[in-house]
PDB file of N, CA and C in Angstrom:
ATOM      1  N   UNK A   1      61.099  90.017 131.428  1.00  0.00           N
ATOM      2  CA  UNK A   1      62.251  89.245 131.020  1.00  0.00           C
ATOM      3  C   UNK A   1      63.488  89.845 131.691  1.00  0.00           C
ATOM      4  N   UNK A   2      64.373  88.954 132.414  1.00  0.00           N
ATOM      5  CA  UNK A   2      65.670  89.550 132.961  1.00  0.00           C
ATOM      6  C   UNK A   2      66.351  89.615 132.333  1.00  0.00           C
ATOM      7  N   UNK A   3      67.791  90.365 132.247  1.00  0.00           N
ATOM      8  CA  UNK A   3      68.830  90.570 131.731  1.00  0.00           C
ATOM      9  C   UNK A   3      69.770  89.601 131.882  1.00  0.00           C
ATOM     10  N   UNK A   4      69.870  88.857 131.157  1.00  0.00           N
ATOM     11  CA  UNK A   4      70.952  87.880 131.906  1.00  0.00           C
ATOM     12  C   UNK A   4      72.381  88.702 131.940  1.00  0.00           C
ATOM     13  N   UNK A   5      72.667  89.666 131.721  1.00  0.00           N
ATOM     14  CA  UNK A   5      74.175  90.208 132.261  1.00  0.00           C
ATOM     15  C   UNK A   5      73.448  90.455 133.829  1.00  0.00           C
ATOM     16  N   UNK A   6      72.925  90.519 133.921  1.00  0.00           N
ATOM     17  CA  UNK A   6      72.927  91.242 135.311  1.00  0.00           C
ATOM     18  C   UNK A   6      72.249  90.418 136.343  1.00  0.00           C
ATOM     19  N   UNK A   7      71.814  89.037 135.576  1.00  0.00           N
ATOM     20  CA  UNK A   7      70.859  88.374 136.749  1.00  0.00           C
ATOM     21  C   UNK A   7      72.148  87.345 136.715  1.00  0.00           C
ATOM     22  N   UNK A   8      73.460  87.207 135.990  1.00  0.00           N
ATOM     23  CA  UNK A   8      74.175  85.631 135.792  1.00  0.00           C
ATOM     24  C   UNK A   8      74.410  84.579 135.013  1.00  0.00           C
ATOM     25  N   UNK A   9      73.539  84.825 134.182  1.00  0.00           N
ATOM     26  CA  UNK A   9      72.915  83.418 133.256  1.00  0.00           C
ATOM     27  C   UNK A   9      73.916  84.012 132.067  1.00  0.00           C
ATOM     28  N   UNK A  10      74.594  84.762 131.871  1.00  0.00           N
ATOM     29  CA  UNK A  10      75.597  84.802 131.115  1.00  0.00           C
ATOM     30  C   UNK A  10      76.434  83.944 130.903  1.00  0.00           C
ATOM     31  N   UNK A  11      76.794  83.582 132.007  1.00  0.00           N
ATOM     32  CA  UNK A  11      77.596  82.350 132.509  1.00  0.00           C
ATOM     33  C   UNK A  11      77.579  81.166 131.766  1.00  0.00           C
ATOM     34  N   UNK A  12      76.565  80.896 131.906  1.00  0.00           N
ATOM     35  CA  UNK A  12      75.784  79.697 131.504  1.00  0.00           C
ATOM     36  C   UNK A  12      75.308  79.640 129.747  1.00  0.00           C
ATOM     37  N   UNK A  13      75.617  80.673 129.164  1.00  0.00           N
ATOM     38  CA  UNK A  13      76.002  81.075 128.064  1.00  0.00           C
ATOM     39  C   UNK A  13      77.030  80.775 127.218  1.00  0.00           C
ATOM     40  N   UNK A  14      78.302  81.411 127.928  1.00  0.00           N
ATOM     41  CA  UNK A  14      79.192  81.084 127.320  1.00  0.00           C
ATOM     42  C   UNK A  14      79.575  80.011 127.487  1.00  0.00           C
ATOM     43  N   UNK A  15      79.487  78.960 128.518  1.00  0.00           N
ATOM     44  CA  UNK A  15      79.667  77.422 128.483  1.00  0.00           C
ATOM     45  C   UNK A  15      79.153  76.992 127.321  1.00  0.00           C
ATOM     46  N   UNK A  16      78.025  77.220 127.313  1.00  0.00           N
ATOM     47  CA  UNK A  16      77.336  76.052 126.403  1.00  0.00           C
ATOM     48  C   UNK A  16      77.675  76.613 125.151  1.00  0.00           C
ATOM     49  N   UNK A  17      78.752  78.012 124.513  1.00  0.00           N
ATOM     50  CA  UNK A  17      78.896  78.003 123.561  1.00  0.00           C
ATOM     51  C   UNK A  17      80.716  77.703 123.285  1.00  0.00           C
ATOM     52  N   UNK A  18      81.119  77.849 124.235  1.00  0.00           N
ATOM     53  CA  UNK A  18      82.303  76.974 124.478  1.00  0.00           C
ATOM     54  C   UNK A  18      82.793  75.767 124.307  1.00  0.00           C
ATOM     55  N   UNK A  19      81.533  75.043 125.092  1.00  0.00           N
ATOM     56  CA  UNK A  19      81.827  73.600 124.717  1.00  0.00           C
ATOM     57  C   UNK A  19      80.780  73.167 123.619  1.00  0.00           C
ATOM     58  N   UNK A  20      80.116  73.738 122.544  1.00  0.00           N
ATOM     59  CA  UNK A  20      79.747  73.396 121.328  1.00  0.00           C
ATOM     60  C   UNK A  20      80.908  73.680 120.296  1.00  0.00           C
ATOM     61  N   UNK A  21      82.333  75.169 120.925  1.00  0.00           N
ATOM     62  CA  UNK A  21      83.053  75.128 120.029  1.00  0.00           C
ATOM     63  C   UNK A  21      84.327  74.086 120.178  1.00  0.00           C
ATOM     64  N   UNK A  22      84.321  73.602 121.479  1.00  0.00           N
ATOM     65  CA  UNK A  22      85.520  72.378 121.729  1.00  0.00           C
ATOM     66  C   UNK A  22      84.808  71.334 121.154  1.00  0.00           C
ATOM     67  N   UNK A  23      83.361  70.427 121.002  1.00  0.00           N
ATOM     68  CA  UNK A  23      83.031  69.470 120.558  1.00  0.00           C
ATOM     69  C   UNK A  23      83.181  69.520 119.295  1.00  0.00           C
ATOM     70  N   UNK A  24      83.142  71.085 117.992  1.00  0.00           N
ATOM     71  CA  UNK A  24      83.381  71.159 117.175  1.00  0.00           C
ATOM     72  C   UNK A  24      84.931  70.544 116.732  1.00  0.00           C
ATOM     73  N   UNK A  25      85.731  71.163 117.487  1.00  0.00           N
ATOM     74  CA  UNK A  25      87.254  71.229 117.234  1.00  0.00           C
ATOM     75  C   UNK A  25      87.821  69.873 117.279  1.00  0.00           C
ATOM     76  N   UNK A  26      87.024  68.902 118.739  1.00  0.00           N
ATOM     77  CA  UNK A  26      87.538  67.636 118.594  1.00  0.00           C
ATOM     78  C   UNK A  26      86.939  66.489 117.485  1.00  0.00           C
ATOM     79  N   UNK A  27      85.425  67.205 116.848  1.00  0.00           N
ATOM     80  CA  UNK A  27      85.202  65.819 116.018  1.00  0.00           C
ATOM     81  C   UNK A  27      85.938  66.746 114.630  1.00  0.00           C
ATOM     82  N   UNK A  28      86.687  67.657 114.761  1.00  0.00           N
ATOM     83  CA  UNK A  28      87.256  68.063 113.312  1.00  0.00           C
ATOM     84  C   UNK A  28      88.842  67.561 113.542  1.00  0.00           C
ATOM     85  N   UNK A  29      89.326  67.380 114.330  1.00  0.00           N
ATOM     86  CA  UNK A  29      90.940  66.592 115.165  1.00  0.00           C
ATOM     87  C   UNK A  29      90.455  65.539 114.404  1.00  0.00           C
ATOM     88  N   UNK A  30      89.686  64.398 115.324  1.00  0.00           N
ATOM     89  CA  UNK A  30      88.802  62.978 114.567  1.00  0.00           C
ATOM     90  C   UNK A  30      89.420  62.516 113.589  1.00  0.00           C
ATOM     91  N   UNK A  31      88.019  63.865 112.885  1.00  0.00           N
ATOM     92  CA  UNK A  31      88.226  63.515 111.155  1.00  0.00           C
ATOM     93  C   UNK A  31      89.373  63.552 110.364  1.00  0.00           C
ATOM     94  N   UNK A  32      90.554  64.419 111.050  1.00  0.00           N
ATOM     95  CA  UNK A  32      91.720  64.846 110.308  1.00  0.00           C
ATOM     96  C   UNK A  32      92.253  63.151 110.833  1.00  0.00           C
ATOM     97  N   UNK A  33      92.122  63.308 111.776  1.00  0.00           N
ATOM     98  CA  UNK A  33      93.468  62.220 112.788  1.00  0.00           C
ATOM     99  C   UNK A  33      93.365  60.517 111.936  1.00  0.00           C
ATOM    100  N   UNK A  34      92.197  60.291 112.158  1.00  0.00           N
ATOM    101  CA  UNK A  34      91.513  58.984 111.604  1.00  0.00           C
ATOM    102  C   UNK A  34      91.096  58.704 110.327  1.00  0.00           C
ATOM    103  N   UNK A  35      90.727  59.479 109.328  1.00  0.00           N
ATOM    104  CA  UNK A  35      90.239  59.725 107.996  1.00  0.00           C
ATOM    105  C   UNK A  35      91.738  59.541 107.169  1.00  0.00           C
ATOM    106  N   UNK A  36      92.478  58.600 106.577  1.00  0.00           N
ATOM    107  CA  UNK A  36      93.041  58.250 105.408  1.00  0.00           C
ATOM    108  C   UNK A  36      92.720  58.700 104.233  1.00  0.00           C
ATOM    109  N   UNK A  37      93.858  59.527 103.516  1.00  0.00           N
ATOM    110  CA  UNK A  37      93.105  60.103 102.622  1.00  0.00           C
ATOM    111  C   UNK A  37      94.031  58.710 101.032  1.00  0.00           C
ATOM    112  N   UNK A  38      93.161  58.311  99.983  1.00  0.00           N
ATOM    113  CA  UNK A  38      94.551  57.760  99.485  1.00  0.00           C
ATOM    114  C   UNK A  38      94.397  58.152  98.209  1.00  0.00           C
ATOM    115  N   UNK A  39      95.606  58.407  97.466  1.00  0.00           N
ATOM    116  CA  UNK A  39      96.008  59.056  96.521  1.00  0.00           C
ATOM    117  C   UNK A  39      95.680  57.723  95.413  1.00  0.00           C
ATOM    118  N   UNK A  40      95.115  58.902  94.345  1.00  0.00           N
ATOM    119  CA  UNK A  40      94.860  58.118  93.132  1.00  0.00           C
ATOM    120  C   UNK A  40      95.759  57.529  92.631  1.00  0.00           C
ATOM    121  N   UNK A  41      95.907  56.230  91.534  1.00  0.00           N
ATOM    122  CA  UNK A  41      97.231  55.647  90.959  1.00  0.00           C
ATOM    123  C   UNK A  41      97.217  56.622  89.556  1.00  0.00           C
ATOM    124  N   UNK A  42      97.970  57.030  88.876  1.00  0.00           N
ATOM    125  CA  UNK A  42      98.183  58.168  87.867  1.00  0.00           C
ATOM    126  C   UNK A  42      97.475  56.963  86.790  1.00  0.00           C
ATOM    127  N   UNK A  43      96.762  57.564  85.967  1.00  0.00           N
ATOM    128  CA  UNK A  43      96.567  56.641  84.952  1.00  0.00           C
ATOM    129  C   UNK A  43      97.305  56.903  83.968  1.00  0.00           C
ATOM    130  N   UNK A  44      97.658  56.016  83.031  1.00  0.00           N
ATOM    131  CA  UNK A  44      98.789  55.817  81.742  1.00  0.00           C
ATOM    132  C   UNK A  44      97.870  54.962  80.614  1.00  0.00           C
ATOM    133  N   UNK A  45      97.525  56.162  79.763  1.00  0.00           N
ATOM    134  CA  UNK A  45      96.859  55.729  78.377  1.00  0.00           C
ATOM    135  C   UNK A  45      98.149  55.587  77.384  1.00  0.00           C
ATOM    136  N   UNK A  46      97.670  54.474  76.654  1.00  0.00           N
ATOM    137  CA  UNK A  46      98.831  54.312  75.683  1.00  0.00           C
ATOM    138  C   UNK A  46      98.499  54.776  74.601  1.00  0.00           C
ATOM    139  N   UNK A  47      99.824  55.423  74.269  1.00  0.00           N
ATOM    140  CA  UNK A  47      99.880  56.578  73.139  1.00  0.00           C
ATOM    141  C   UNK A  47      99.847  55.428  71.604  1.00  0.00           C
ATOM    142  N   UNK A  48     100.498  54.409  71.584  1.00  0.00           N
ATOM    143  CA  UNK A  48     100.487  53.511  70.224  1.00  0.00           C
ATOM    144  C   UNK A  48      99.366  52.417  70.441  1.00  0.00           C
ATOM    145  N   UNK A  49      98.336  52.761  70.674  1.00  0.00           N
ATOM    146  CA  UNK A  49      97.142  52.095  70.512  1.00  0.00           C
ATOM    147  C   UNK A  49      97.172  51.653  69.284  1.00  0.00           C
ATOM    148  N   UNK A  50      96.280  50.368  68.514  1.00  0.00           N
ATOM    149  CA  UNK A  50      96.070  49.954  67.254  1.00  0.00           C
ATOM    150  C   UNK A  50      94.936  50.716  66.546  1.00  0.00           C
ATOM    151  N   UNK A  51      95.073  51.101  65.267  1.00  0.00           N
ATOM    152  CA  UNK A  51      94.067  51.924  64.952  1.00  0.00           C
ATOM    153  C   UNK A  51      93.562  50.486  64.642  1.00  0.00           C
ATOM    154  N   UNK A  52      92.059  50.974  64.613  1.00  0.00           N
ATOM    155  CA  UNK A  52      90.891  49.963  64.013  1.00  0.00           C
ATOM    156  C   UNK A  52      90.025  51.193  62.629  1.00  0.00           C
ATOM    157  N   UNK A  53      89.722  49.863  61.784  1.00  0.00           N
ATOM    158  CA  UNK A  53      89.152  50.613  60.431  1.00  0.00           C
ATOM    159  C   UNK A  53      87.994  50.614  60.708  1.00  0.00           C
ATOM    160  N   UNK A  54      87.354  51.515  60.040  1.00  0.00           N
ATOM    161  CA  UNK A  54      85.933  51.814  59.561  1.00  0.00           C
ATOM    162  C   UNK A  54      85.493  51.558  58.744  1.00  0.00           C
ATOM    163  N   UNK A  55      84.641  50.359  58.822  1.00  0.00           N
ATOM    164  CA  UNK A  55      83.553  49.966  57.093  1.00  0.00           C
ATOM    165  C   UNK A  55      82.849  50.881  57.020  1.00  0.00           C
ATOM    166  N   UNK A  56      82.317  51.005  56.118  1.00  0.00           N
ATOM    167  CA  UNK A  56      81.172  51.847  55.215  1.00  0.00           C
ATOM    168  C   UNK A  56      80.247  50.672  54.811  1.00  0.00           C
ATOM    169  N   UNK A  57      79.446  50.001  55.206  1.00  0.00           N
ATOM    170  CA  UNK A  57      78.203  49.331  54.249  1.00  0.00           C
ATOM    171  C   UNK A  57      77.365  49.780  55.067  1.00  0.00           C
ATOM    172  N   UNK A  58      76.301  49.511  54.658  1.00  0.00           N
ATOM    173  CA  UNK A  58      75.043  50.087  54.775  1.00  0.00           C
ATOM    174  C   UNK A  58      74.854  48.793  55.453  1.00  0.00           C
ATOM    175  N   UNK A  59      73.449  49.109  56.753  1.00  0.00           N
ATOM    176  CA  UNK A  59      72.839  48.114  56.872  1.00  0.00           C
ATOM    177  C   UNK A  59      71.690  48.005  56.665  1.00  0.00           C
ATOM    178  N   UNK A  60      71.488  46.683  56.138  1.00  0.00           N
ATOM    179  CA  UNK A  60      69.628  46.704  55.659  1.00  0.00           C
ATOM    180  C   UNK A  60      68.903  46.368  57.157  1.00  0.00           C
ATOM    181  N   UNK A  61      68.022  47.753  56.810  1.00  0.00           N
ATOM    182  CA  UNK A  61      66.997  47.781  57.772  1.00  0.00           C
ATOM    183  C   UNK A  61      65.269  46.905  57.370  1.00  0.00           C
ATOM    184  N   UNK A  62      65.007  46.197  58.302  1.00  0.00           N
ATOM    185  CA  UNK A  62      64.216  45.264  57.887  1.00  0.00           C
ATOM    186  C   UNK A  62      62.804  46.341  58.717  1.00  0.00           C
ATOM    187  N   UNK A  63      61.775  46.346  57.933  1.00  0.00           N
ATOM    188  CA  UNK A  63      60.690  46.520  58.174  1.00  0.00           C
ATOM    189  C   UNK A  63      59.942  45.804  58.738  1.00  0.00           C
ATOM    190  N   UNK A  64      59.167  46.430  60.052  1.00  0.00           N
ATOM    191  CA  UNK A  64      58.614  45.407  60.800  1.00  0.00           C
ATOM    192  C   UNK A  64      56.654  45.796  60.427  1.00  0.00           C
ATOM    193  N   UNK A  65      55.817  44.940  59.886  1.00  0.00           N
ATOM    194  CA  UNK A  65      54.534  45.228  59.611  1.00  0.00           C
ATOM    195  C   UNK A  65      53.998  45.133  60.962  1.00  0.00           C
ATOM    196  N   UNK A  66      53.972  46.343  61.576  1.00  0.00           N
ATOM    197  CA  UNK A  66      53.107  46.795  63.013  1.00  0.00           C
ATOM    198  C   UNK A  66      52.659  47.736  62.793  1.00  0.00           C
ATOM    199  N   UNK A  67      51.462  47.638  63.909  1.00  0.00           N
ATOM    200  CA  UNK A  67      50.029  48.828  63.867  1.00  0.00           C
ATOM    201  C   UNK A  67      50.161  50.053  64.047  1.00  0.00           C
ATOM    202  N   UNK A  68      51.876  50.724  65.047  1.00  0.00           N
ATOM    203  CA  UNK A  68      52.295  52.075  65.095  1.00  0.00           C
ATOM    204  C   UNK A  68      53.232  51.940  63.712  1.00  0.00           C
ATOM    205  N   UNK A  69      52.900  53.407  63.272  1.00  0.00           N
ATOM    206  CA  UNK A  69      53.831  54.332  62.626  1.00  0.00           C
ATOM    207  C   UNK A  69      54.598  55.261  63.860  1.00  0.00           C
ATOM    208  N   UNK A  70      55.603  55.051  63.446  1.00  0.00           N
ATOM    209  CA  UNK A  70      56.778  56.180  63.872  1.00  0.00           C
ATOM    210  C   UNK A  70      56.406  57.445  63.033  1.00  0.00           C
ATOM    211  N   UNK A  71      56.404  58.804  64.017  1.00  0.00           N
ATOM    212  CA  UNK A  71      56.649  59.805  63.226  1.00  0.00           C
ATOM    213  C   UNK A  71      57.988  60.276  62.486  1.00  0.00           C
ATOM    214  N   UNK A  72      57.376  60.940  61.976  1.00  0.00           N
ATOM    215  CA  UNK A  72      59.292  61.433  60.673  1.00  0.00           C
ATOM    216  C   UNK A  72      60.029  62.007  61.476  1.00  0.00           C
ATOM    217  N   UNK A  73      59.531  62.838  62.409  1.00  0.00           N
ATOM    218  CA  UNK A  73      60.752  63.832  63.265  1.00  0.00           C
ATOM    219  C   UNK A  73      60.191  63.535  64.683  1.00  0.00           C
ATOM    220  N   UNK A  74      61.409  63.874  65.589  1.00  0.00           N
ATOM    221  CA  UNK A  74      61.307  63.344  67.149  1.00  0.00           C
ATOM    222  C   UNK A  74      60.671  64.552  67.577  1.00  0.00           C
ATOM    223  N   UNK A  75      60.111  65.093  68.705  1.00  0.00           N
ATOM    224  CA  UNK A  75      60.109  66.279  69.458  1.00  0.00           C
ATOM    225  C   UNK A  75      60.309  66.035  70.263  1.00  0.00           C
TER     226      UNK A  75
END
């Protein structure tokens, strides 16, 4: 295996890591240059909302005559 300092191919090195770091730099320009960023509209909850009441009745639960039983507790 040669050395590439000493056979040249160094050369040919730093190009190709050169221009992987300029292709970096220009699709990150791109993204800045072209990419719109847009700002959220502030949201505004209203503080005097209407209260709404709470019933209390019970609701009747109707029994359905089917072949599963439900167990008492979930796991």
């Amino acid at each position: 295996m040669e050395n590439p300092f000493e056979s040249g191919h160094i050369k040919n090195y730093v190009l190709l890591y050169a221009s992987v770091v300029v292709i970096m730099v220009l699709f990150f320009l791109a993204s800045t240059l072209f990419n719109e960023v847009e700002t959220p509209e502030k949201k505004v909850f209203n503080v005097n909302a209407p209260k709404v009441e709470v019933k209390d009745e019970k609701r009747n639960i109707e029994v359905n005559a089917s072949r599963f039983k439900l167990m008492p507790k979930a796991y």
